[in-house]
N, C-alpha and C. Protein backbone atom coordinates (compact mmCIF):
# COMPACT_ATOMS: atom_id res chain seq x y z
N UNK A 1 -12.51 -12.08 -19.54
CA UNK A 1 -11.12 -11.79 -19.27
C UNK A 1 -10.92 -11.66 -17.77
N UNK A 2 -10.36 -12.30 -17.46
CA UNK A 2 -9.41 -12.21 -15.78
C UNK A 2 -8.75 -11.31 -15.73
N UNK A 3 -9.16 -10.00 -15.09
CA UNK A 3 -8.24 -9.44 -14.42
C UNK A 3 -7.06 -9.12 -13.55
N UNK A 4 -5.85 -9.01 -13.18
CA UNK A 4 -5.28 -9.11 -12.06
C UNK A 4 -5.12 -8.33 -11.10
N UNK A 5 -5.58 -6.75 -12.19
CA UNK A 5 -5.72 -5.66 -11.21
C UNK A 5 -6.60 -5.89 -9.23
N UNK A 6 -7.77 -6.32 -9.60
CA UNK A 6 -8.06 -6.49 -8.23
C UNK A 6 -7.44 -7.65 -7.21
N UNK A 7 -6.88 -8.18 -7.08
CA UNK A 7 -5.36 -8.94 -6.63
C UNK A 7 -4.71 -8.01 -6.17
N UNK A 8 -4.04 -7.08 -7.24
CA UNK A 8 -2.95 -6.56 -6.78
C UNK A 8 -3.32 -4.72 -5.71
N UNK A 9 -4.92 -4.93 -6.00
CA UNK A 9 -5.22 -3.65 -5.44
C UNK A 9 -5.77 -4.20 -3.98
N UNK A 10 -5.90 -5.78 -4.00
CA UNK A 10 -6.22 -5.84 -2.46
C UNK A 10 -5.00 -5.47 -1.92
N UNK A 11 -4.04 -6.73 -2.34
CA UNK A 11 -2.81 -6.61 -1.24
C UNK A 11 -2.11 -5.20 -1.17
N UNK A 12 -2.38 -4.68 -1.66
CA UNK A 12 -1.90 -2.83 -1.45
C UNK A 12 -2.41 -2.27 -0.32
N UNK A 13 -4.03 -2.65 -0.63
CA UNK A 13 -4.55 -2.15 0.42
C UNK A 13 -4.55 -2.71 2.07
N UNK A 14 -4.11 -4.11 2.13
CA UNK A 14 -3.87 -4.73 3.28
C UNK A 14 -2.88 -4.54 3.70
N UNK A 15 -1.74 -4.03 2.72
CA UNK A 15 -0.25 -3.59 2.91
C UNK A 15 -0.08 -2.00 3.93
N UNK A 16 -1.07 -1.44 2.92
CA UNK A 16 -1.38 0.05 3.07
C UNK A 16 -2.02 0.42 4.81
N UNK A 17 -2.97 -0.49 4.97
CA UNK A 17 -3.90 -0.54 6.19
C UNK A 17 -3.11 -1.58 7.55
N UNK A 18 -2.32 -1.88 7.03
CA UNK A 18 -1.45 -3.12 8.30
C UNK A 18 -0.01 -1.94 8.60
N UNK A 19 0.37 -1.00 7.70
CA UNK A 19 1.04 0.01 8.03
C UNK A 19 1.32 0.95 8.34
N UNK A 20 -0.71 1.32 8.35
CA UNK A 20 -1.11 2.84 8.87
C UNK A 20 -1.09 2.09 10.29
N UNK A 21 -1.57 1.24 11.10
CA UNK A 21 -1.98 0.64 11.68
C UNK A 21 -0.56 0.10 12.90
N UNK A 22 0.28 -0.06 11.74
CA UNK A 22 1.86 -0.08 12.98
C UNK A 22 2.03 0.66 13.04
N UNK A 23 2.13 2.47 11.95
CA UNK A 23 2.68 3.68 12.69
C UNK A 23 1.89 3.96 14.06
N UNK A 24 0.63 3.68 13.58
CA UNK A 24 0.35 4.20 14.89
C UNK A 24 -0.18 4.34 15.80
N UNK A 25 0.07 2.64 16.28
CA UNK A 25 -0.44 2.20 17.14
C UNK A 25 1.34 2.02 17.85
N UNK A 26 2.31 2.37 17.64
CA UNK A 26 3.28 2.38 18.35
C UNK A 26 3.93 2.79 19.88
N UNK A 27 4.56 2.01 20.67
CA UNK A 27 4.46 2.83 21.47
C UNK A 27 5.81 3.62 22.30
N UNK A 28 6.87 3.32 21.26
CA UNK A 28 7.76 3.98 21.18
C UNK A 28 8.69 4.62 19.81
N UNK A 29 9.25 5.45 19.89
CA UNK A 29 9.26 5.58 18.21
C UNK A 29 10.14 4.83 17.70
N UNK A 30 10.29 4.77 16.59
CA UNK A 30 11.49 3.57 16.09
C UNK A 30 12.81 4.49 15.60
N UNK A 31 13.63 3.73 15.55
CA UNK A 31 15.04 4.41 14.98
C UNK A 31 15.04 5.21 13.93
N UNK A 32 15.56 5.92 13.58
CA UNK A 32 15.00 6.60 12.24
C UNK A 32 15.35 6.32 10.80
N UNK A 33 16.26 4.61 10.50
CA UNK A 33 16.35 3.93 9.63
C UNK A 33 14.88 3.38 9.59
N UNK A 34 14.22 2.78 10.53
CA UNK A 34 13.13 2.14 10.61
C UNK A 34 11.58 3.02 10.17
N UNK A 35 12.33 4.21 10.66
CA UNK A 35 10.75 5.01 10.38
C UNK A 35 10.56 5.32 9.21
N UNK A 36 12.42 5.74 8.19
CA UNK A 36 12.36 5.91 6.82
C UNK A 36 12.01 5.10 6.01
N UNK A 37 12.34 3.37 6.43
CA UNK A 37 11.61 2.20 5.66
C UNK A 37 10.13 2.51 5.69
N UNK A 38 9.46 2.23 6.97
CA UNK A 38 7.89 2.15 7.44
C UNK A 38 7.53 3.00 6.51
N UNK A 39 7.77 4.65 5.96
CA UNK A 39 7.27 5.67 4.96
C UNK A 39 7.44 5.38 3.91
N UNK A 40 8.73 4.94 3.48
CA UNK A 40 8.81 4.36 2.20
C UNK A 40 8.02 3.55 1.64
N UNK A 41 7.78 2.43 2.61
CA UNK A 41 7.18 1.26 2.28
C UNK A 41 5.20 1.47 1.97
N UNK A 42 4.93 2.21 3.08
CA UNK A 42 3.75 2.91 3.26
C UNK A 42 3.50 3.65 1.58
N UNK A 43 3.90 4.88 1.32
CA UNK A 43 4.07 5.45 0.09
C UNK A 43 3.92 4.21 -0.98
N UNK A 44 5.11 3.59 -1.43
CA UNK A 44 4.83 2.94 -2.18
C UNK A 44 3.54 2.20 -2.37
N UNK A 45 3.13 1.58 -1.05
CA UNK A 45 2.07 0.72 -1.65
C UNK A 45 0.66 1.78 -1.82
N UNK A 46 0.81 2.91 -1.02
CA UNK A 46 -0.11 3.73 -1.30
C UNK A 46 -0.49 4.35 -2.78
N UNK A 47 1.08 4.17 -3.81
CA UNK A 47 0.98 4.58 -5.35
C UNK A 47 0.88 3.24 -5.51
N UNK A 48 0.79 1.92 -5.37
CA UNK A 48 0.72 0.94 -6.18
C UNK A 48 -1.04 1.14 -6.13
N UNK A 49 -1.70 0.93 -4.60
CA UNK A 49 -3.12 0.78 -4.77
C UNK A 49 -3.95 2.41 -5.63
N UNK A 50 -3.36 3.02 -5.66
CA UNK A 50 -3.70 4.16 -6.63
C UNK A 50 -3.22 3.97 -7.98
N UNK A 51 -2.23 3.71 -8.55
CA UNK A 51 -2.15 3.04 -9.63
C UNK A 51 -2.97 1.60 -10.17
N UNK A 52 -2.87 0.71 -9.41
CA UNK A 52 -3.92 -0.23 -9.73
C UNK A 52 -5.04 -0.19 -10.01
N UNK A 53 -5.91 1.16 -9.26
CA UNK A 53 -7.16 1.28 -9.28
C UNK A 53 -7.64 2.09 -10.88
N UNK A 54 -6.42 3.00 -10.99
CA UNK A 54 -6.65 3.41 -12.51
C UNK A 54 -6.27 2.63 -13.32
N UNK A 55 -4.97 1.12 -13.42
CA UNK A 55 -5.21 0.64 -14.39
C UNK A 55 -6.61 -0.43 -14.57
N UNK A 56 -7.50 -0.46 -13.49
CA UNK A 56 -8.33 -1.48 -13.49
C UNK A 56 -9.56 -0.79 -13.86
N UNK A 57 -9.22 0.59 -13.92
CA UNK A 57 -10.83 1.36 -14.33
C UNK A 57 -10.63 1.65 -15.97
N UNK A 58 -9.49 1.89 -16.01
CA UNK A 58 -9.43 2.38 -17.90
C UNK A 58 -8.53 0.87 -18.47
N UNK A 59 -9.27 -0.21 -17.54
CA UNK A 59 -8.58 -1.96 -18.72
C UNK A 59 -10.09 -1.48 -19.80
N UNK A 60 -9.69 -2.00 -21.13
CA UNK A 60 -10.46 -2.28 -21.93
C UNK A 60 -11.35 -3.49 -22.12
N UNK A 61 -12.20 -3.24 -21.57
CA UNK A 61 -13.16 -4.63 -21.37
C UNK A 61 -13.66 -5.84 -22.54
């Protein structure tokens, strides 16, 4: 069986790590529409790659 879980738990994590990586390496701060996206966006993929990782540990093999 093909999984898709690990797919969707890379790009989380490249999502996750390319966004820790613009907060803060910044070198001025951003508007604060922009900073509420950047967290949002951050968060989310931070529960997707945490969700992924539990649906890919309890898939039924």
């Amino acid at each position: 069986m093909n999984s898709k879980w690990p797919k969707v738990m890379l790009i989380s994590a490249i999502t996750s790590l390319w966004l820790l990586y613009d907060i803060s390496t910044a070198v001025e701060a951003p508007g604060p529409a922009l900073a509420i996206l950047q967290y949002a966006l951050l968060a989310c993929s931070l529960v997707a790659l945490i969700g992924t990782a539990v649906m890919y540990a309890t898939e039924k093999r």
